[in-house]
Protein backbone atom coordinates (compact mmCIF):
# COMPACT_ATOMS: atom_id res chain seq x y z
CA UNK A 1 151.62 98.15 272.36
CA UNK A 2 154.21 98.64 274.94
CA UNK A 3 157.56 100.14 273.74
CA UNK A 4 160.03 97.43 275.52
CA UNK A 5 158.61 94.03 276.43
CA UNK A 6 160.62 90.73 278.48
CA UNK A 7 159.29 87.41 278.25
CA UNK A 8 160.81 85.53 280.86
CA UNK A 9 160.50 81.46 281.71
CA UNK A 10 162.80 78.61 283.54
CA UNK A 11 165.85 78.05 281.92
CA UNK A 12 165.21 80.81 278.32
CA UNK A 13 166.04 77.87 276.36
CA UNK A 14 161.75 76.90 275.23
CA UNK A 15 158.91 78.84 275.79
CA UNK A 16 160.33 83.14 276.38
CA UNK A 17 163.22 82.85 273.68
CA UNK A 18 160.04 81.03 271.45
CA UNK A 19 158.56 84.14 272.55
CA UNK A 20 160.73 86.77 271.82
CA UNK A 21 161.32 85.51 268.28
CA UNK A 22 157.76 85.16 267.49
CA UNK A 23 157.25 88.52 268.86
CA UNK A 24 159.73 89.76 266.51
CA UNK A 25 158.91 87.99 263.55
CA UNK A 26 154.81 88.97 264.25
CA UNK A 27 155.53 92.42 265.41
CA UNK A 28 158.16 93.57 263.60
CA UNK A 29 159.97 96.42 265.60
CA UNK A 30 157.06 97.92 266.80
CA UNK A 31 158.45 97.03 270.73
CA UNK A 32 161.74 96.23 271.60
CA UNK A 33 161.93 92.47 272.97
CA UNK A 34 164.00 90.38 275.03
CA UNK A 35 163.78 87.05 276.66
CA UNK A 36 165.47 85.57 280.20
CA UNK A 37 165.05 82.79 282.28
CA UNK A 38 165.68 82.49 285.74
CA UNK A 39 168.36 80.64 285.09
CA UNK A 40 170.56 79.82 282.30
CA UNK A 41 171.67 76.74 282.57
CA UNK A 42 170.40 75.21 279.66
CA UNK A 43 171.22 75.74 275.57
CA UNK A 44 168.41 76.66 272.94
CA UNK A 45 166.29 73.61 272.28
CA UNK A 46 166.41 71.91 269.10
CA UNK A 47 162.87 71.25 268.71
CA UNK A 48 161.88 75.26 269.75
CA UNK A 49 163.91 75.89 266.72
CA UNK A 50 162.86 74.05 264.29
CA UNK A 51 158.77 74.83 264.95
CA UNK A 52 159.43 78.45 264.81
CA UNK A 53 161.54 78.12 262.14
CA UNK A 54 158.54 76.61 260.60
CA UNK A 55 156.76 79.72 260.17
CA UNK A 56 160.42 81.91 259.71
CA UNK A 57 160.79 83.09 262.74
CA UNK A 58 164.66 82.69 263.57
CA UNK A 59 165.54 81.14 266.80
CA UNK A 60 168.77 79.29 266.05
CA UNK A 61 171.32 82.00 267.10
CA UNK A 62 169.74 82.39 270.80
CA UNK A 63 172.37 82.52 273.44
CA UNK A 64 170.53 81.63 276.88
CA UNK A 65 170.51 84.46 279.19
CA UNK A 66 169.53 84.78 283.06
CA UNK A 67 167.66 88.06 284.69
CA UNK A 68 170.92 88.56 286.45
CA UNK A 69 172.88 87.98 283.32
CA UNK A 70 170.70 90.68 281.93
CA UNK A 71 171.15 93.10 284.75
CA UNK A 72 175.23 92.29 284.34
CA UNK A 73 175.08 94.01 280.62
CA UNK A 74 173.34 97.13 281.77
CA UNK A 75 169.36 95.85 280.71
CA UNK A 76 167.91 96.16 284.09
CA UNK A 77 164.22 95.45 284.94
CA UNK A 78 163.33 98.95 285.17
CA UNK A 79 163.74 99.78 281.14
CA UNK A 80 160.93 97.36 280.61
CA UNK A 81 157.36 98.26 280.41
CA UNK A 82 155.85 94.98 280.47
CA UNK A 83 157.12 91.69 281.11
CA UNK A 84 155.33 88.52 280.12
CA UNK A 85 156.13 85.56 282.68
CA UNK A 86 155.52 82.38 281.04
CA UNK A 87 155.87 79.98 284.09
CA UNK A 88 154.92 79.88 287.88
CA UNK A 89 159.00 80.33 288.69
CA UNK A 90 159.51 83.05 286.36
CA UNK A 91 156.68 85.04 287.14
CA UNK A 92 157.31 85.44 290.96
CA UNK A 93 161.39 86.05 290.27
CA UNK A 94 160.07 88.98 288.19
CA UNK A 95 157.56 90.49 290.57
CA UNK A 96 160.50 90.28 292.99
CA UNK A 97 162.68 91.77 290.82
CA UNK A 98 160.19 94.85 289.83
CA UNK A 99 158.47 95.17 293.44
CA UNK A 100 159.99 98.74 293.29
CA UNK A 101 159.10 99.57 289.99
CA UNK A 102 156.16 100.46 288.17
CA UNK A 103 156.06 97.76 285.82
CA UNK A 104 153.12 95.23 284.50
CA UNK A 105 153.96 91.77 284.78
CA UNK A 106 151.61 89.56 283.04
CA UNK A 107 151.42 85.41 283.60
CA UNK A 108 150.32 83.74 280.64
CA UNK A 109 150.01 79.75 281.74
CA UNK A 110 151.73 78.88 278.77
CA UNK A 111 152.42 74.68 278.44
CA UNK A 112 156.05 73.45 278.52
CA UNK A 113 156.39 70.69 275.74
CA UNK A 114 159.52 68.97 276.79
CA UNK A 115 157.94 66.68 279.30
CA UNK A 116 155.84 65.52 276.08
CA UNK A 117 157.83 62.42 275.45
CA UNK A 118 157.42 59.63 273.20
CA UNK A 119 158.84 60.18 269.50
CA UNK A 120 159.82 62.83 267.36
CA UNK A 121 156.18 63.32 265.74
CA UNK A 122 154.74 63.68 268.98
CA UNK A 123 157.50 65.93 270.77
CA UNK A 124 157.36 68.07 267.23
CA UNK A 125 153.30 68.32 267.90
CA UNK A 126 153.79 69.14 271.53
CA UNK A 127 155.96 72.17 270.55
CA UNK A 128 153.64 73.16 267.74
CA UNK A 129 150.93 73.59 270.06
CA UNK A 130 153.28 75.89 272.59
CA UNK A 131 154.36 77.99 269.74
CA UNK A 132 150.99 78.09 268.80
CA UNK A 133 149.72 78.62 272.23
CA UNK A 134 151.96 81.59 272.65
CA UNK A 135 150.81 83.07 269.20
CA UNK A 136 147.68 82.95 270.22
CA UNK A 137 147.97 85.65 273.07
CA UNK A 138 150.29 87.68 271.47
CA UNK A 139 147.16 88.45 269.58
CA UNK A 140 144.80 88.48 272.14
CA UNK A 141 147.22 91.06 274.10
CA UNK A 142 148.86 92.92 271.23
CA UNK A 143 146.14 92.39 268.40
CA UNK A 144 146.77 91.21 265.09
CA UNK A 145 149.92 90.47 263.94
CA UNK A 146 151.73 93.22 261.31
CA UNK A 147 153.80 90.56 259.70
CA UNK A 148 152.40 87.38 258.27
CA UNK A 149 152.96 83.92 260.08
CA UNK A 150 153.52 82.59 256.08
């Protein structure tokens, strides 16, 4: 288990804050974890909240945050030891951003619901199947979970 992990994704507003508080609720404190986007132009989405809320992991305070919005608070690339891209656009800004360092950055292909459409039941199920996606390799990567997902 690495000591410091970033997820990282478009906009931090889906699939890495999803991430980071699945992490945390799975993995207790055994790494510390963030979550960026490469940009943050978007707020939390509703529906990321409620799935992982689902199985208590606590996503409704998430405040959307950039890799340069990161850097700008003192949390630069370097303090990471692995960072977990979890689209095309995320994962090349962070191999840019880490081209000097000696850091791992994994891409996991993981689906972004939103484009889903249709109702409520369906955009729910689309999100269910990201969060469950994402659980998924956690514990391929990072082995079973220490916390249960109740």
């Amino acid at each position: 288990m690495p000591s410091s992990i970033l997820f990282c994704c478009d906009h931090n507003a889906v699939r890495s804050p999803m991430a980071e508080a699945l992490m945390k609720k799975l993995y207790g404190t055994r790494a510390y974890v963030q979550s960026a986007g490469v940009m943050n132009d978007l707020e939390i989405d509703g529906f990321a909240v409620c799935v992982c809320a689902e199985i208590g992991a606590e996503l409704s305070r998430h405040q959307a945050r950039s890799f340069q919005d990161l850097q700008e608070v003192g949390d630069h690339m370097s303090s990471y030891d692995l960072i977990i891209a979890l689209s095309p656009a995320s994962h090349h800004k962070a191999r840019s951003l880490t081209k000097l360092y000696h850091i791992d950055v994994e891409y996991w292909p993981i689906n972004d619901p939103t484009g889903a459409g249709g109702n409520r039941d369906t955009l729910l199920d689309s999100y269910r199947r990201t969060r469950d996606q994402i659980i998924a390799r956690m514990e391929q990567r990072f082995g079973p979970p220490t916390e249960p997902t109740s």
